[in-house]
Structures are given as C-alpha cells and as structure tokens.
N, C-alpha and C. Protein backbone atom coordinates (compact mmCIF):
# COMPACT_ATOMS: atom_id res chain seq x y z
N UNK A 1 75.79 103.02 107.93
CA UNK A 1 76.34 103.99 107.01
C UNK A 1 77.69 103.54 106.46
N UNK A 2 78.80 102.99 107.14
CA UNK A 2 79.98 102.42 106.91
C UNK A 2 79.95 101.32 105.74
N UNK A 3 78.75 100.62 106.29
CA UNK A 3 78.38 99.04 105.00
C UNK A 3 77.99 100.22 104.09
N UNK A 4 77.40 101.16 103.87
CA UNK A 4 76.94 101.49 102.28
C UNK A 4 78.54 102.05 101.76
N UNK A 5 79.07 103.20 102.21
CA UNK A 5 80.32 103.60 101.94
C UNK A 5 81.54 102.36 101.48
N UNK A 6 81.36 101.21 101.80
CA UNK A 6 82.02 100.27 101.92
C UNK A 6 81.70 99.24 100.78
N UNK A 7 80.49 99.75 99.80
CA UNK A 7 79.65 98.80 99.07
C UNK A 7 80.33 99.78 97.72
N UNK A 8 80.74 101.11 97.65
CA UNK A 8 80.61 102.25 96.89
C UNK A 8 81.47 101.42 95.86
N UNK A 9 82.89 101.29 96.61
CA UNK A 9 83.86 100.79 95.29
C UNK A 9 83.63 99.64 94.40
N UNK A 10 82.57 98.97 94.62
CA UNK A 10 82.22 97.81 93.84
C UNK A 10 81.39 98.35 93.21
N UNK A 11 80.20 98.93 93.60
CA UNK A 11 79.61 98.95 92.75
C UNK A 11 79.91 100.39 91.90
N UNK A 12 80.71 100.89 91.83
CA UNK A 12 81.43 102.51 91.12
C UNK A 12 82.51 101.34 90.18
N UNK A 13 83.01 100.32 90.19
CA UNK A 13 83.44 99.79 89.04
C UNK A 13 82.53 98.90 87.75
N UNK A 14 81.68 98.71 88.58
CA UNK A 14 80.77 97.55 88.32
C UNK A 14 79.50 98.76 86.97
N UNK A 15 79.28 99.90 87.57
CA UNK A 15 78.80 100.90 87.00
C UNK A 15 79.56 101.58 85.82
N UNK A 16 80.88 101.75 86.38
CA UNK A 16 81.74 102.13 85.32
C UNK A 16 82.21 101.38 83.88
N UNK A 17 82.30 99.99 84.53
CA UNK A 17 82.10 98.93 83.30
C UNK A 17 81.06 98.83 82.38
N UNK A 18 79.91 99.05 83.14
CA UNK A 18 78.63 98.11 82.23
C UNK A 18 78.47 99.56 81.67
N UNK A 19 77.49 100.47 82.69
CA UNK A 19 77.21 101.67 81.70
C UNK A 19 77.70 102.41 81.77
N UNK A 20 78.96 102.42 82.07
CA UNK A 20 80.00 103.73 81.01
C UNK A 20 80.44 103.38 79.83
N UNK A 21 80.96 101.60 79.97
CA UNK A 21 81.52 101.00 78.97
C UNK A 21 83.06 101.00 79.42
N UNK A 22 83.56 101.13 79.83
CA UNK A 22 84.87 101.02 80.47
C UNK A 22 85.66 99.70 80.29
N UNK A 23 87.04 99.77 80.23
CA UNK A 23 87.51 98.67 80.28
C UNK A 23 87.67 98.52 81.86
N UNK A 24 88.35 96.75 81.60
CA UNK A 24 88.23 96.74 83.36
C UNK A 24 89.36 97.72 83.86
N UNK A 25 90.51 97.48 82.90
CA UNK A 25 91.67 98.43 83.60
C UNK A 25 91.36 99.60 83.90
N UNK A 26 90.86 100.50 83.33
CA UNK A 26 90.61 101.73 83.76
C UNK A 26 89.74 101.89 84.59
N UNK A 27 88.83 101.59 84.31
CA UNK A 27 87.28 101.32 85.49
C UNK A 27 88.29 100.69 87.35
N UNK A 28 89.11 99.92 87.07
CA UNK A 28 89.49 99.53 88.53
C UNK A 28 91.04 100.71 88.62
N UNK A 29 91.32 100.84 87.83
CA UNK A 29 92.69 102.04 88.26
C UNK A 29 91.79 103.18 88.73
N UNK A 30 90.62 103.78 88.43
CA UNK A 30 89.87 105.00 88.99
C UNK A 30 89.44 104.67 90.51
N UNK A 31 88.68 103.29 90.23
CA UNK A 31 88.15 103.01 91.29
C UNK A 31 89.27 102.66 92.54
N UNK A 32 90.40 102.63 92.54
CA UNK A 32 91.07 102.32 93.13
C UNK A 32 91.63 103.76 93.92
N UNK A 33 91.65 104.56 93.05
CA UNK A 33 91.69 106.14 94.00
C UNK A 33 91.17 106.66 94.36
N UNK A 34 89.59 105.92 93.87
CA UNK A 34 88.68 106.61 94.86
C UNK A 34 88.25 105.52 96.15
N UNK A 35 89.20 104.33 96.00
CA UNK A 35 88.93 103.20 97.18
C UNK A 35 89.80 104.00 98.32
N UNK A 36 91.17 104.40 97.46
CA UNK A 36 91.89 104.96 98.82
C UNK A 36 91.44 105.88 99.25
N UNK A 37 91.29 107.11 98.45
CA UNK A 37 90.09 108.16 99.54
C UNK A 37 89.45 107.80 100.45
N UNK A 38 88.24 106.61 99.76
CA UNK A 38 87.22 106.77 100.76
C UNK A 38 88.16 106.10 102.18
N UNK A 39 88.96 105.49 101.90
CA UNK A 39 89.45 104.63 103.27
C UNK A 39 90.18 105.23 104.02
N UNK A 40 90.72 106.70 103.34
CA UNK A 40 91.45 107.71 104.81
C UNK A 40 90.33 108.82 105.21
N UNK A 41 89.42 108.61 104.49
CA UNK A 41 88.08 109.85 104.83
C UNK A 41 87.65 109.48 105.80
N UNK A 42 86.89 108.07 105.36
CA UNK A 42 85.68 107.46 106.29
C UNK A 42 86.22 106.72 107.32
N UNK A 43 87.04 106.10 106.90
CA UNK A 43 87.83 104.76 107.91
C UNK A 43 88.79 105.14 108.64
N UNK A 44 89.46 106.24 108.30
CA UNK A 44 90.44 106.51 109.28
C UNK A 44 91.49 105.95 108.83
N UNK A 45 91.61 105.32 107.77
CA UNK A 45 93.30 104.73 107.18
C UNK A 45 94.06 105.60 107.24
N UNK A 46 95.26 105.24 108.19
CA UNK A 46 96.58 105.95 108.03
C UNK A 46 96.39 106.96 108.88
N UNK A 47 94.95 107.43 110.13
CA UNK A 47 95.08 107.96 110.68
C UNK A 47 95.84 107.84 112.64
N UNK A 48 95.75 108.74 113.44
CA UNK A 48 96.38 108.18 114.61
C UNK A 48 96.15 106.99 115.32
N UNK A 49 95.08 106.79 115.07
CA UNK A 49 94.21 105.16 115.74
C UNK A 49 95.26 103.83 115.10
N UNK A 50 95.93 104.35 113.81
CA UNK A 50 96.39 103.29 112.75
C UNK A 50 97.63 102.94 113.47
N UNK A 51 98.09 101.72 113.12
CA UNK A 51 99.39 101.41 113.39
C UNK A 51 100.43 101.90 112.16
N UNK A 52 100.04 102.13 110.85
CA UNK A 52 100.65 102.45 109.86
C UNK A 52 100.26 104.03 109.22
N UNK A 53 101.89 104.58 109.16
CA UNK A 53 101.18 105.89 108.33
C UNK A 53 100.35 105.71 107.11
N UNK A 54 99.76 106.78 106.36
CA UNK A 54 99.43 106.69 104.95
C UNK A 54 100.13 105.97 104.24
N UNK A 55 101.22 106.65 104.14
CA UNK A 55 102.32 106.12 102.98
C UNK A 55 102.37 104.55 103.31
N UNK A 56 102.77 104.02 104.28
CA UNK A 56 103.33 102.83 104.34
C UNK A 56 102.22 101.89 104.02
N UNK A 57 101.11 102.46 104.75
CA UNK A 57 99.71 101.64 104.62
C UNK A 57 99.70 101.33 103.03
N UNK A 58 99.66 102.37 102.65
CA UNK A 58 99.01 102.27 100.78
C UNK A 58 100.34 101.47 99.77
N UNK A 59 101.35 101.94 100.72
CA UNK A 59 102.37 101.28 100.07
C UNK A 59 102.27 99.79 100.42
N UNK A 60 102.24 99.00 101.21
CA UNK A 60 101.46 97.71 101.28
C UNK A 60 100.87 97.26 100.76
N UNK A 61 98.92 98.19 100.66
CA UNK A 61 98.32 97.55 99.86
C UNK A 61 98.25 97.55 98.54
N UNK A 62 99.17 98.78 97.96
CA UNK A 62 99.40 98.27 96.08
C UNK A 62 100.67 97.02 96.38
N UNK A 63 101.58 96.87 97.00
CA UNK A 63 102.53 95.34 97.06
C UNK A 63 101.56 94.52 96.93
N UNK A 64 100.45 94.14 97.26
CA UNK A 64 99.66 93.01 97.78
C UNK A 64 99.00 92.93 96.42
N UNK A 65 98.46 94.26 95.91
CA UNK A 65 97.66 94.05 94.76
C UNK A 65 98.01 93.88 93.95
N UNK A 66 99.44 94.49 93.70
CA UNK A 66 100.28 93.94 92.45
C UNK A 66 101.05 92.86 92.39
N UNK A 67 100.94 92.12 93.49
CA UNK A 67 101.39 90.59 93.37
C UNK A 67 100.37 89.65 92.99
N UNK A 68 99.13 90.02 93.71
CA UNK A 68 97.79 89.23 93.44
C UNK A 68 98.09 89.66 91.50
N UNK A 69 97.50 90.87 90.82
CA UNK A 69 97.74 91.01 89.73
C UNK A 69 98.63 89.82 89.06
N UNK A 70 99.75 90.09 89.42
CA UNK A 70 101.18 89.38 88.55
C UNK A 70 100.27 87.74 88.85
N UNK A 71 99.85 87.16 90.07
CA UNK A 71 99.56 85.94 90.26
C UNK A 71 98.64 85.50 89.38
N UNK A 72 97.26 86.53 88.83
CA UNK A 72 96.63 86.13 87.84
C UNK A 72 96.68 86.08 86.24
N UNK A 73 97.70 87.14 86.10
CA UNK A 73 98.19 87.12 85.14
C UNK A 73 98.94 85.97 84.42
N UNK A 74 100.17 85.44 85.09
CA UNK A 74 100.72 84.22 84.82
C UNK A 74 99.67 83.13 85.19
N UNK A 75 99.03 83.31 85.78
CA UNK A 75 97.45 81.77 85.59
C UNK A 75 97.11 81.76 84.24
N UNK A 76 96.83 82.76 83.67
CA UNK A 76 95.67 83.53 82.68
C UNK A 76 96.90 82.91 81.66
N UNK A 77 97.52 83.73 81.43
CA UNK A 77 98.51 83.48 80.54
C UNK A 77 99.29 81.99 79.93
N UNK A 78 98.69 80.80 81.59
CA UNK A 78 99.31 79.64 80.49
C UNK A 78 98.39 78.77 80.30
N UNK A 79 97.30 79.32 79.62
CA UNK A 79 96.05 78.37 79.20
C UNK A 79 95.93 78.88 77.87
C-alpha cells in the first residue's frame, strides 16, 4: 500500500502535464503540496518517530530542492 501512495506524486504530475496540459511549473508546484501531505499523512514526516519537526523537515527539503533547481537552471542556461 505504501509503494502505491509513494508512486501517486509522479504519476499526479505526469497526469497533470500530459492530460491536463499543464506546464511543468505548475503541474510540480501542486504536486509538491500534495507530495508534502501525503508524507506527514502516510509516512509519518515530522511526526514523533521523526528526528525533525515539520517545519524543519520541509524546511530542508525545499533548501535541497531549490538548490538542485538553481543547479539545473545555470546547466540549462549555458548551452
């Protein structure tokens, strides 16, 4: 049950792109709030088991994603 819940956010962008028509930005900024949901619902992110609260947790993983971002961006950008 975890692997399907865990499959959702890919393919809820992947859906949102092709047949909604979506750009990627928006299609992954949605999917991205509904990635964090599912990961304090189902997974327990940020719960007592966690070493990290919510906040700090999520605050991490947008640092991470918005560096990855910035990293592809300047790739992209000098070709």
């Amino acid at each position: 049950m975890l692997a399907l819940l865990a499959a959702v956010p890919v393919l809820l962008v992947l859906v949102l792109m092709t047949a909604a028509g979506w750009s990627a930005a928006r299609a992954g900024l949605v999917t991205s709030v509904v990635t964090l949901a599912l990961a304090v619902a189902a997974f327990g992110f940020g719960g007592p088991a966690d070493q990290f609260s919510i906040l700090s947790g999520t605050g991490g993983v947008f640092a991470e994603a918005t560096f990855i971002a910035a990293a592809v961006v300047s790739i992209i950008s000098r070709h």
